[in-house]
PDB file of N, CA and C in Angstrom:
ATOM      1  N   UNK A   1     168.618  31.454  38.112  1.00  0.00           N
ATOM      2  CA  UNK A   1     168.507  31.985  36.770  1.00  0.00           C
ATOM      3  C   UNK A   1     167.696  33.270  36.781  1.00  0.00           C
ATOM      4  N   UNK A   2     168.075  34.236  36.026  1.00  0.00           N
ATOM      5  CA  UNK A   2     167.453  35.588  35.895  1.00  0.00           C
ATOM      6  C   UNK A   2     166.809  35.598  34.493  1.00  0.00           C
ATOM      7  N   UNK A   3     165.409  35.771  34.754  1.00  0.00           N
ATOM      8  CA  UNK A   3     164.450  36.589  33.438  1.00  0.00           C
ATOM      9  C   UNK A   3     164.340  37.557  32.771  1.00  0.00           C
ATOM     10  N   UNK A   4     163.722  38.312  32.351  1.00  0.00           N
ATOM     11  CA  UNK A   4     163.579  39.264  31.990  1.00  0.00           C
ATOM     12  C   UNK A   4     164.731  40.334  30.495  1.00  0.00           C
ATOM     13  N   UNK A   5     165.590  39.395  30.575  1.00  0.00           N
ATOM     14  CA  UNK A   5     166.916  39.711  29.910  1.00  0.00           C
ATOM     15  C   UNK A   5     166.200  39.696  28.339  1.00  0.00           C
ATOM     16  N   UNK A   6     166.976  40.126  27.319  1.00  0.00           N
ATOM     17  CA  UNK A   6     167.187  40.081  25.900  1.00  0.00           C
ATOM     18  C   UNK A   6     168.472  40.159  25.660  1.00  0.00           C
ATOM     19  N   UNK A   7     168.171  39.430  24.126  1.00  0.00           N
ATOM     20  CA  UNK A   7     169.013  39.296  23.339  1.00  0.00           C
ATOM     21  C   UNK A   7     168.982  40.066  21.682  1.00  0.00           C
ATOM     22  N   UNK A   8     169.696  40.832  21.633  1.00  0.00           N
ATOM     23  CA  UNK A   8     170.006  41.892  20.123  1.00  0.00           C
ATOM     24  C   UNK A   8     170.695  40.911  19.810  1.00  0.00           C
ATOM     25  N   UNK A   9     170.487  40.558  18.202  1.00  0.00           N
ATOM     26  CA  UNK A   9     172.045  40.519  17.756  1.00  0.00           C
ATOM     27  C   UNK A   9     171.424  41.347  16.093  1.00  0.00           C
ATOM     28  N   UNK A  10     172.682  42.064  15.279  1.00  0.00           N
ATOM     29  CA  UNK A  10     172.378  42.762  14.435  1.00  0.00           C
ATOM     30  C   UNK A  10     173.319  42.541  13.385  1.00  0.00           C
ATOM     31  N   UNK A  11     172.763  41.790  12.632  1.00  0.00           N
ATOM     32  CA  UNK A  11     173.624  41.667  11.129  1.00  0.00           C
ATOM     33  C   UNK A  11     174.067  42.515   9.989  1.00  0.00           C
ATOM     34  N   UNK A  12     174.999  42.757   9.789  1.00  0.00           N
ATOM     35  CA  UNK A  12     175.439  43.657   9.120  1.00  0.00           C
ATOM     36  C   UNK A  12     177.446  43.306   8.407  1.00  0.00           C
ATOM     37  N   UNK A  13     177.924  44.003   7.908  1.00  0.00           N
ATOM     38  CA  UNK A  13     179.222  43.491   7.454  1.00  0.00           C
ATOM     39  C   UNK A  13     180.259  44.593   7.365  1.00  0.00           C
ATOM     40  N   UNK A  14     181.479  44.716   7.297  1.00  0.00           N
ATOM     41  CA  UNK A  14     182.339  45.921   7.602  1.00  0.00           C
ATOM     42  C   UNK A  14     182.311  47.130   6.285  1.00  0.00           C
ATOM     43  N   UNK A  15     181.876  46.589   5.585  1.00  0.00           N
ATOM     44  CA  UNK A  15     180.953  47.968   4.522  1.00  0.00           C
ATOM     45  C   UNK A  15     180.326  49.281   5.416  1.00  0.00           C
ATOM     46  N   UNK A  16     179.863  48.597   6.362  1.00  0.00           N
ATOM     47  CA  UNK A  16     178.243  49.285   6.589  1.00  0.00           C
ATOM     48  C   UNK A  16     178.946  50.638   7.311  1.00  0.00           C
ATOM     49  N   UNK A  17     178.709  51.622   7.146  1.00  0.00           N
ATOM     50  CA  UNK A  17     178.763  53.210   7.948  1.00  0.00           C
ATOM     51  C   UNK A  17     177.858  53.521   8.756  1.00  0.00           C
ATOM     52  N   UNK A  18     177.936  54.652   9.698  1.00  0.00           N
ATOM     53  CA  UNK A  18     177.107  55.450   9.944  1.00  0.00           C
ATOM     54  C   UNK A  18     178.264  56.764  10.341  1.00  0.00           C
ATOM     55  N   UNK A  19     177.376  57.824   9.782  1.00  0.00           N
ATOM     56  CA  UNK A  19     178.411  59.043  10.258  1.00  0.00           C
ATOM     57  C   UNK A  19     179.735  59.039  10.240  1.00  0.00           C
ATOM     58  N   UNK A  20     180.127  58.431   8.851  1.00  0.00           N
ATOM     59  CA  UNK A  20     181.902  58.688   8.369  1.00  0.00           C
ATOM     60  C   UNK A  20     182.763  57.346   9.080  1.00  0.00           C
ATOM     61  N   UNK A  21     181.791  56.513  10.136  1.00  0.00           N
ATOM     62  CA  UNK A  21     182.695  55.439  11.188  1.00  0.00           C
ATOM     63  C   UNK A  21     182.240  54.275  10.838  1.00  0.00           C
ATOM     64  N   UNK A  22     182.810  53.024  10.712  1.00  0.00           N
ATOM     65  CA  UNK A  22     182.132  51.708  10.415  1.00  0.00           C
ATOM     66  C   UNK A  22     180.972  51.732  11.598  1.00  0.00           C
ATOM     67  N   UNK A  23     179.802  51.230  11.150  1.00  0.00           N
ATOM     68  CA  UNK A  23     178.515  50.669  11.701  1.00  0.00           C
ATOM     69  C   UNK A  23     178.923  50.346  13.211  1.00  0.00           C
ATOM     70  N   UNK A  24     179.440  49.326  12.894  1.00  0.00           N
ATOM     71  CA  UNK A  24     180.030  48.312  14.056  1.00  0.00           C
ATOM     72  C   UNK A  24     180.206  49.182  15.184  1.00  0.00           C
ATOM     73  N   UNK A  25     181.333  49.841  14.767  1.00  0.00           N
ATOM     74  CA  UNK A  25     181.956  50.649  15.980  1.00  0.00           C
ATOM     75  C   UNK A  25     180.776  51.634  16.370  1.00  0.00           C
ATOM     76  N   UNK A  26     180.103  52.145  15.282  1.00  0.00           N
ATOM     77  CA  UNK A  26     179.510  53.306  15.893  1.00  0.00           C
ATOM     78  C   UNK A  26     178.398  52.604  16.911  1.00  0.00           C
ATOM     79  N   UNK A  27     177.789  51.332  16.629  1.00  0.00           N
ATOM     80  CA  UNK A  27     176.407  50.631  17.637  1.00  0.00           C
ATOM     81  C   UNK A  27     177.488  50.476  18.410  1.00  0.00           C
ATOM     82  N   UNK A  28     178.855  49.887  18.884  1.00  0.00           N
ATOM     83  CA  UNK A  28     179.282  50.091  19.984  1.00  0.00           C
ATOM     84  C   UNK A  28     179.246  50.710  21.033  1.00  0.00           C
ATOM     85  N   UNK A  29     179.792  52.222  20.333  1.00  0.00           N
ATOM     86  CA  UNK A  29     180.022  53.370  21.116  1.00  0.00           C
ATOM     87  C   UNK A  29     178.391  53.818  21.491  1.00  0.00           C
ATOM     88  N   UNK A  30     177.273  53.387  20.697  1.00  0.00           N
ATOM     89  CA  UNK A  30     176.146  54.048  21.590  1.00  0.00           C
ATOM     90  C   UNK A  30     175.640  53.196  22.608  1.00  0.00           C
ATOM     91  N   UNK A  31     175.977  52.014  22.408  1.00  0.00           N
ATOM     92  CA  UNK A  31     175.277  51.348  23.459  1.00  0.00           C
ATOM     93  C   UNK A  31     176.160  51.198  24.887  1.00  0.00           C
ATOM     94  N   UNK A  32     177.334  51.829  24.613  1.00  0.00           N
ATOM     95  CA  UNK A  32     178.216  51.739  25.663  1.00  0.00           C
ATOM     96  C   UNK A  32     177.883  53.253  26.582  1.00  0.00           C
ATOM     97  N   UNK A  33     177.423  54.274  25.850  1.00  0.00           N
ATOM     98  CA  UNK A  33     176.837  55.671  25.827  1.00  0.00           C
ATOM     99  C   UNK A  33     175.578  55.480  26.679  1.00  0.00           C
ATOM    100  N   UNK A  34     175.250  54.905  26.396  1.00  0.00           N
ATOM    101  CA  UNK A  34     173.767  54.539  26.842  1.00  0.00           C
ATOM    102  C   UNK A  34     173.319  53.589  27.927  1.00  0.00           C
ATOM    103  N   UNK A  35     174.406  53.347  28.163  1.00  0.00           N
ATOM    104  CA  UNK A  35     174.614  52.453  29.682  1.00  0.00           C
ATOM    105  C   UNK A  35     174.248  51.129  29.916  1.00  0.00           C
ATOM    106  N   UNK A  36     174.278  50.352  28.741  1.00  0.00           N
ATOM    107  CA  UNK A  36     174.034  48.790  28.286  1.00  0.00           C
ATOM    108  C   UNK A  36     175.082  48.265  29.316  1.00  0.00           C
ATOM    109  N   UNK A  37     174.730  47.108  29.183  1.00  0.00           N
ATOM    110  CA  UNK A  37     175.479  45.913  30.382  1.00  0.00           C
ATOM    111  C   UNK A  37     176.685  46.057  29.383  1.00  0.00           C
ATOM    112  N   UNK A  38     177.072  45.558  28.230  1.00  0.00           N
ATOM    113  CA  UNK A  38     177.979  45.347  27.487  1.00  0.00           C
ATOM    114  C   UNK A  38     177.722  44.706  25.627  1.00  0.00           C
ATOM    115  N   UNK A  39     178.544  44.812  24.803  1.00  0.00           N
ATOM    116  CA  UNK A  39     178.497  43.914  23.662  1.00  0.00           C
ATOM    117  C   UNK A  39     179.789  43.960  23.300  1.00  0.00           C
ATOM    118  N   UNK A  40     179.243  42.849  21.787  1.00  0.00           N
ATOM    119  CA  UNK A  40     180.227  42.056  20.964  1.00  0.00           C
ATOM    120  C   UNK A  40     180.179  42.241  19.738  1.00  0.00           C
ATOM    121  N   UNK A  41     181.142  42.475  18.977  1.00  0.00           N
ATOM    122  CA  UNK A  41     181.097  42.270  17.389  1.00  0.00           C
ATOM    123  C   UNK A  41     181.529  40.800  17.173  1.00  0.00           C
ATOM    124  N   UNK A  42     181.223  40.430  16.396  1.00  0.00           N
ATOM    125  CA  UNK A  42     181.686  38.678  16.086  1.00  0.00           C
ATOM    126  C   UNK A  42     181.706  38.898  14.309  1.00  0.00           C
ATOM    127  N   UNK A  43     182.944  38.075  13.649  1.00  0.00           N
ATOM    128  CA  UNK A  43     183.166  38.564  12.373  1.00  0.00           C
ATOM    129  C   UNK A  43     183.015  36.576  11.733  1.00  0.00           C
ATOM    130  N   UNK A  44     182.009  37.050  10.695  1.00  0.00           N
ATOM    131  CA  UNK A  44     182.151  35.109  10.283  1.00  0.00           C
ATOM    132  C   UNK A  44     183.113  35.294   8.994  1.00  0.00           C
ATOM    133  N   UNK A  45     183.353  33.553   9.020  1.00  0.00           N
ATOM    134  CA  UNK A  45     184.120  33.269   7.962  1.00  0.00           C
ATOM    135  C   UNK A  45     183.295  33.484   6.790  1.00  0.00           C
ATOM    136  N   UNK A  46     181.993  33.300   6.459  1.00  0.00           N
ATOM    137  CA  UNK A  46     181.437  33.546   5.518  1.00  0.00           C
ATOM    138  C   UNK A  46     180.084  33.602   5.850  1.00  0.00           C
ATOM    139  N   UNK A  47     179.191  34.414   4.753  1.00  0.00           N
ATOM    140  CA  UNK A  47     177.573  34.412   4.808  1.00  0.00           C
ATOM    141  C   UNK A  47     177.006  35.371   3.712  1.00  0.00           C
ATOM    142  N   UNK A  48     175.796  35.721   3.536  1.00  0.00           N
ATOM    143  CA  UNK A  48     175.282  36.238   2.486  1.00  0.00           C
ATOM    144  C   UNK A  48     174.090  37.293   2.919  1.00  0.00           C
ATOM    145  N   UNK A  49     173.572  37.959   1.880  1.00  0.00           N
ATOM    146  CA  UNK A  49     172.311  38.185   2.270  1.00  0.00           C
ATOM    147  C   UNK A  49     171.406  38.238   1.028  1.00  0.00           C
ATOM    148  N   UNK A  50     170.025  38.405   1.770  1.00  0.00           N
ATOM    149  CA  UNK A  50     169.312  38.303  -0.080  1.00  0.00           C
ATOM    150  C   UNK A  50     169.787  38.996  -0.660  1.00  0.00           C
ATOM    151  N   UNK A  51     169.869  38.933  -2.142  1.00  0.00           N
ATOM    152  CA  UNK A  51     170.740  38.850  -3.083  1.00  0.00           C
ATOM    153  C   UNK A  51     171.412  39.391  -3.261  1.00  0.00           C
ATOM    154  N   UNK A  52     172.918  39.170  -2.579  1.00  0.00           N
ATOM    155  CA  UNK A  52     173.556  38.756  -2.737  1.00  0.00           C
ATOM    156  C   UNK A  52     174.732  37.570  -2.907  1.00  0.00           C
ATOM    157  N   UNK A  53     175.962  37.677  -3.390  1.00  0.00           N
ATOM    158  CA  UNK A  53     176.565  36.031  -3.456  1.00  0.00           C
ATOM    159  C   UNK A  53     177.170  36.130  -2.088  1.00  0.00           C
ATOM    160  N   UNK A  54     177.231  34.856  -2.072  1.00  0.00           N
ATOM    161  CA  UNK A  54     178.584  34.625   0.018  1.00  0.00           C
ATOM    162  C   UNK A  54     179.600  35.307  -0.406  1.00  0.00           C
ATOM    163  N   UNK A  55     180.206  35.752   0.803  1.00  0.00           N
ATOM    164  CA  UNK A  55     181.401  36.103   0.840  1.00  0.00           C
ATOM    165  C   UNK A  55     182.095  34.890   2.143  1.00  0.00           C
ATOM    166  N   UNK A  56     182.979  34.300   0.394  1.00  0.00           N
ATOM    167  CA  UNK A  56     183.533  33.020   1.407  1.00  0.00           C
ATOM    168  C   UNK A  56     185.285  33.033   1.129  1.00  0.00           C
ATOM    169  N   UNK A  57     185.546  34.590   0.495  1.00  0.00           N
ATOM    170  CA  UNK A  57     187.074  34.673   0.463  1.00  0.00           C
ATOM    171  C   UNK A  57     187.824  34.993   1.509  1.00  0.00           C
ATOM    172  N   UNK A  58     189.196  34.391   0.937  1.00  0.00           N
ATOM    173  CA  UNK A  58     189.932  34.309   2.083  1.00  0.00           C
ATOM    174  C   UNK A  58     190.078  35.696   2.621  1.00  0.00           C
ATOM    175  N   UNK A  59     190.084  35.954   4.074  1.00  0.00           N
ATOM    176  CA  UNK A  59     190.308  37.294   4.919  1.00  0.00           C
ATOM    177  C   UNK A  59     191.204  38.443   4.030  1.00  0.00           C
ATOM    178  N   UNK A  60     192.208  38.081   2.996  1.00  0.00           N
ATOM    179  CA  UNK A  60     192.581  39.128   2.630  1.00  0.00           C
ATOM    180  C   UNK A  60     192.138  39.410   1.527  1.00  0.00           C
ATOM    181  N   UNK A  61     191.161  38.986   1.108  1.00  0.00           N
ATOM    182  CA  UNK A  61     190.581  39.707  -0.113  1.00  0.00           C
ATOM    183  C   UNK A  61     189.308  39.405  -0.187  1.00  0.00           C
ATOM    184  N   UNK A  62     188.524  39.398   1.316  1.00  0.00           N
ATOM    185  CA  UNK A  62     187.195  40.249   1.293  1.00  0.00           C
ATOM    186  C   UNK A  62     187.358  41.331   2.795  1.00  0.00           C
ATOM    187  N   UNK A  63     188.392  41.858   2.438  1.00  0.00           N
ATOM    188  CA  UNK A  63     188.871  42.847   3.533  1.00  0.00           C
ATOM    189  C   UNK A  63     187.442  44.032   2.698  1.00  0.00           C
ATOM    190  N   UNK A  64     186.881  44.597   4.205  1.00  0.00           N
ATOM    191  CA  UNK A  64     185.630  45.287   4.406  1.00  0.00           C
ATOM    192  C   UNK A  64     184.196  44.564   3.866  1.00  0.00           C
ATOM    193  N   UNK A  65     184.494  43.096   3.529  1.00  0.00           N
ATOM    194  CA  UNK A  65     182.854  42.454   3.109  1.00  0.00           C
ATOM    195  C   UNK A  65     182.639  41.730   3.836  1.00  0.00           C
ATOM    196  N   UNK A  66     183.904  41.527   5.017  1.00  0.00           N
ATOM    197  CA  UNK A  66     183.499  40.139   5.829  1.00  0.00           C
ATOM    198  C   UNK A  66     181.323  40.424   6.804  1.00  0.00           C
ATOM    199  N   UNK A  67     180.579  39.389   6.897  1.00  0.00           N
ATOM    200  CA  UNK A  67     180.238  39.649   7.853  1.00  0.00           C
ATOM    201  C   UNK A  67     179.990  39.795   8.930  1.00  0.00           C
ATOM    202  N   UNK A  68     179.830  40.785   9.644  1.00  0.00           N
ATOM    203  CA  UNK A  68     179.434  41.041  11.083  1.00  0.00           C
ATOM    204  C   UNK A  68     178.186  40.584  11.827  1.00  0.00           C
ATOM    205  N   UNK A  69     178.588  40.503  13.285  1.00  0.00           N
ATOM    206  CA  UNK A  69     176.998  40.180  13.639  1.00  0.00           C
ATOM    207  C   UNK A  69     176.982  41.266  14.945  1.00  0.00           C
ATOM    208  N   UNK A  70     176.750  42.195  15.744  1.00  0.00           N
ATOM    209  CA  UNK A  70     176.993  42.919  17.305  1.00  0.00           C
ATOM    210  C   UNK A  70     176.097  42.304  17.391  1.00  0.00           C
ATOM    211  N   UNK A  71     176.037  41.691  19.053  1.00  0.00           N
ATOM    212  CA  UNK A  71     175.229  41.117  19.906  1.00  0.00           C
ATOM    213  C   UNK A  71     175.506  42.268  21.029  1.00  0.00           C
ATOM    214  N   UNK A  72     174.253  42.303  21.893  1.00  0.00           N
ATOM    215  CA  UNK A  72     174.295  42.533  23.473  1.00  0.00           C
ATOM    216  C   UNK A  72     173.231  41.917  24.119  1.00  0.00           C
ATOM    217  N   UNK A  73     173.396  41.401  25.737  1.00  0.00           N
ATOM    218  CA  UNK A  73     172.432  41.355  26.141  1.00  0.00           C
ATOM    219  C   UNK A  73     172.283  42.674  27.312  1.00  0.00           C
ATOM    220  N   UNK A  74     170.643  42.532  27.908  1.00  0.00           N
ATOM    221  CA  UNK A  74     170.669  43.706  28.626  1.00  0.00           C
ATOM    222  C   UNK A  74     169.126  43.038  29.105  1.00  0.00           C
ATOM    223  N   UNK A  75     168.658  43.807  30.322  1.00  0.00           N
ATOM    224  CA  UNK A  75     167.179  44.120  30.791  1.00  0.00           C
ATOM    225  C   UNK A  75     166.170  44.464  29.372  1.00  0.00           C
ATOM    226  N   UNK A  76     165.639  43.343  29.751  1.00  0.00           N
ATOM    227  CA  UNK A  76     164.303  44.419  28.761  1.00  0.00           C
ATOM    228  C   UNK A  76     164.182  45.822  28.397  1.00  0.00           C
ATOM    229  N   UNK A  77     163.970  46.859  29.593  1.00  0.00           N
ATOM    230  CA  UNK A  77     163.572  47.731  29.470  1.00  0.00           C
ATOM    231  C   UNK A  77     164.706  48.685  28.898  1.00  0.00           C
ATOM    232  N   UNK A  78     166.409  47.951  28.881  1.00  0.00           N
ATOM    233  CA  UNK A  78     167.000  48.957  28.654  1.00  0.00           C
ATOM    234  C   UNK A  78     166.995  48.909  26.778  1.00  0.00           C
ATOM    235  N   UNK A  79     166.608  47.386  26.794  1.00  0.00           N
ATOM    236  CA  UNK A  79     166.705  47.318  25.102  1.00  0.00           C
ATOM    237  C   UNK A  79     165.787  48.135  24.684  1.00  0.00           C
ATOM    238  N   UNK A  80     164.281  48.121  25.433  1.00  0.00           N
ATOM    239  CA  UNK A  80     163.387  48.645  24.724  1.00  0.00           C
ATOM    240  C   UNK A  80     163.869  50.166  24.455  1.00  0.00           C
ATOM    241  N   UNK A  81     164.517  50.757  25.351  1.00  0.00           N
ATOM    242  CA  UNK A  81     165.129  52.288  25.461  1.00  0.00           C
ATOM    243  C   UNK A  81     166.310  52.450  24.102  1.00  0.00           C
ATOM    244  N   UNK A  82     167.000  51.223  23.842  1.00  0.00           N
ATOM    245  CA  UNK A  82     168.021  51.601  22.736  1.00  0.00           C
ATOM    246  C   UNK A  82     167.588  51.535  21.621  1.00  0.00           C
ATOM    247  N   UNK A  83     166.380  50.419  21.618  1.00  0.00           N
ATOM    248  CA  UNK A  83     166.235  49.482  19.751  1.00  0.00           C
ATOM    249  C   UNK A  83     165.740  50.595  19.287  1.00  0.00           C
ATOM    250  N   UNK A  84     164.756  51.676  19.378  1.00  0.00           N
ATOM    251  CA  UNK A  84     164.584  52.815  18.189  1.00  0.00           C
ATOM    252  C   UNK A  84     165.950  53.519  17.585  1.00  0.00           C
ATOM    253  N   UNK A  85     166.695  53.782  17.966  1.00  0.00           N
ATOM    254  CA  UNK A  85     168.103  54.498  17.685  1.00  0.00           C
ATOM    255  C   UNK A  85     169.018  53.382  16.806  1.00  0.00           C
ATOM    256  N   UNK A  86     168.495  52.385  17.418  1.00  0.00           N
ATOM    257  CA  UNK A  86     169.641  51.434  16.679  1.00  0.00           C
ATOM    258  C   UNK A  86     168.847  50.877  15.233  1.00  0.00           C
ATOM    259  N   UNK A  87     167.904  50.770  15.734  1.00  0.00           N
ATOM    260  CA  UNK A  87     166.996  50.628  13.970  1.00  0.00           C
ATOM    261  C   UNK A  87     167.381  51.643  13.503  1.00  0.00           C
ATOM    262  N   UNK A  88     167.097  52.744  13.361  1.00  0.00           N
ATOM    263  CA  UNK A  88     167.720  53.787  12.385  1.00  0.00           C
ATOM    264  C   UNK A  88     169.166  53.598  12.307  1.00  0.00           C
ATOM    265  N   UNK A  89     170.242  53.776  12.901  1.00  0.00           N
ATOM    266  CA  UNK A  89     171.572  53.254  12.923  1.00  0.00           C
ATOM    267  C   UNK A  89     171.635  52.599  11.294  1.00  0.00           C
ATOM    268  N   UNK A  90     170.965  51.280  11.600  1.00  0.00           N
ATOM    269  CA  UNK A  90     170.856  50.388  10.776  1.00  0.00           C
ATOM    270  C   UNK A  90     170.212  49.784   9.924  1.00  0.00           C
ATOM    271  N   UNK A  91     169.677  50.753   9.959  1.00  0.00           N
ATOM    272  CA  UNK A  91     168.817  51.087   8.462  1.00  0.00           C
ATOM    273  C   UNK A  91     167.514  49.365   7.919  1.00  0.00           C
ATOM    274  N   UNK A  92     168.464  49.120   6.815  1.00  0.00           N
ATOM    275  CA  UNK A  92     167.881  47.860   6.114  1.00  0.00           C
ATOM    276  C   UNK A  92     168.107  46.811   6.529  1.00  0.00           C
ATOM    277  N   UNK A  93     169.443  46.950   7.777  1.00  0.00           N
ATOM    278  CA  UNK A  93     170.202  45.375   8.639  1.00  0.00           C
ATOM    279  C   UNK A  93     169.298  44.502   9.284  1.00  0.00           C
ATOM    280  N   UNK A  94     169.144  43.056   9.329  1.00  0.00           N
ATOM    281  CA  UNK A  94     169.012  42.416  10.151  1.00  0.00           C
ATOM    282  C   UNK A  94     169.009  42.636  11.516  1.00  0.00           C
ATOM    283  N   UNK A  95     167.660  42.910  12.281  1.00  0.00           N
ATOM    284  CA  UNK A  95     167.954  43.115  13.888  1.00  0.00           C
ATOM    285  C   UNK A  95     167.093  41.606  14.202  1.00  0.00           C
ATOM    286  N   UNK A  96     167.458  40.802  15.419  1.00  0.00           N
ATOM    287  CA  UNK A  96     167.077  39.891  15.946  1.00  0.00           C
ATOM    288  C   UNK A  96     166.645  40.159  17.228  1.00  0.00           C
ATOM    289  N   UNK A  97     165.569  39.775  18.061  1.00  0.00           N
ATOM    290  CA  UNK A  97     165.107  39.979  19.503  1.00  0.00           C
ATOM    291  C   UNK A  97     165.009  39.159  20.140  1.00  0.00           C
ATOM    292  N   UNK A  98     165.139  38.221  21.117  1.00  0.00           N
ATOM    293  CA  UNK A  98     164.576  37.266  21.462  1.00  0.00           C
ATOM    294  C   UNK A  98     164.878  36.992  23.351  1.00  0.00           C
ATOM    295  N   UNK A  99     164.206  36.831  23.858  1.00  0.00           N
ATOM    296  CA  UNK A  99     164.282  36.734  25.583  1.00  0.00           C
ATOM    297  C   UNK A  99     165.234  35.832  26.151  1.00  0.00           C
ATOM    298  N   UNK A 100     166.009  35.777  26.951  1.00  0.00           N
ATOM    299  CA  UNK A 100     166.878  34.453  27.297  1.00  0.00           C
ATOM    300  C   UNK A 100     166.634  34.849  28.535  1.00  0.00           C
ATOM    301  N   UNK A 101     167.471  33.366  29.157  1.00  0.00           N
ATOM    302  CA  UNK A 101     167.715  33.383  30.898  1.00  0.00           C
ATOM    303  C   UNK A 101     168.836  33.269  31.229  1.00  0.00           C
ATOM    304  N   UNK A 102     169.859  34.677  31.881  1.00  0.00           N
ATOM    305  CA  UNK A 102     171.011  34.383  32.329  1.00  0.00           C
ATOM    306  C   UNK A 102     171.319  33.758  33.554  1.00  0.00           C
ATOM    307  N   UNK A 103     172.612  33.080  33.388  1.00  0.00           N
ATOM    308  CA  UNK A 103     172.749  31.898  34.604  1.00  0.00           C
ATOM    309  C   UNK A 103     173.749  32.712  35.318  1.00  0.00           C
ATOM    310  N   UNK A 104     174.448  33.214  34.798  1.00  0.00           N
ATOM    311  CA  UNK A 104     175.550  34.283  35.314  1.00  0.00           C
ATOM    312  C   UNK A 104     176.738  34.936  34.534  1.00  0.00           C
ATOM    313  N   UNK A 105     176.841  36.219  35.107  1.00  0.00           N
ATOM    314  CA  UNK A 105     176.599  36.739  36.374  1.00  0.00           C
ATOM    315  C   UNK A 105     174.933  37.565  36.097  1.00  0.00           C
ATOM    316  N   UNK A 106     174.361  38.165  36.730  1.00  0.00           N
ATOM    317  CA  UNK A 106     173.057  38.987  37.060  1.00  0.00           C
ATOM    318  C   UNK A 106     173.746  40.374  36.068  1.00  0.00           C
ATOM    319  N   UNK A 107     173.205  40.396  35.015  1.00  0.00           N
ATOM    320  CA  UNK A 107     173.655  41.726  34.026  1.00  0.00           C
ATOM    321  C   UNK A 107     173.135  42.875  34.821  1.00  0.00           C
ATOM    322  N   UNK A 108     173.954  44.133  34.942  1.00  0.00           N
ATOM    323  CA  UNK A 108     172.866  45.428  35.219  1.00  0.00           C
ATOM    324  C   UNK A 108     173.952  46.441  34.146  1.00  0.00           C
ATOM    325  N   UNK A 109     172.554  47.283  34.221  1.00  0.00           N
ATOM    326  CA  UNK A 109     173.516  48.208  32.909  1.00  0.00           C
ATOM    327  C   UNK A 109     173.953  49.632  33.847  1.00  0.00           C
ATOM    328  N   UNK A 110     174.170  50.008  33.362  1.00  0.00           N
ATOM    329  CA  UNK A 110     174.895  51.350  34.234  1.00  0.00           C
ATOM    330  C   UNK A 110     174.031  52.505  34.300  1.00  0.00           C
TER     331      UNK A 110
END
């Protein structure tokens, strides 16, 4: 088992922008820029945030409210190198941190 790893994950929903491009895509493209091991967008069936109501309609008519979550994991040190950029990114969103232990494969970022 390998230490040292983190875990992002960043809540947000297909509303969210940055620079004319959905959110989503754009934390993609930087962390892929930036030489992260890899990530994920994951889209739920439903969820909320303070105040607001759930969005628990069906896929075609909460087309752009569904929410999102991007996860990556990576080395410590490379998160510590991205999370300022990505807080701004994301303004008021939900960011999560937390340490795990990968079993496999051994992440390295590029």
């Amino acid at each position: 088992m390998a230490t040292g790893y983190q875990l992002v994950c960043v809540y947000l929903n297909e509303a969210d922008q940055w620079e004319g491009q959905p959110l989503h895509s754009a934390i993609l493209d930087f962390l892929n820029r930036s030489g992260c091991a890899g990530g994920t967008v994951l889209r739920a069936l439903a969820g909320f945030t303070a105040g607001a109501k759930p969005t628990t309609a069906p896929r075609e008519e909460a087309e752009g409210r569904s929410p999102l979550v991007v996860q990556f994991i990576d080395r410590a040190g490379q998160v510590a190198h991205v999370l300022p950029a990505l807080r701004r990114m994301a303004r008021n969103r939900l960011i999560t941190l937390q340490d795990v232990q990968v079993i496999f494969p051994q992440l390295e970022s590029v």
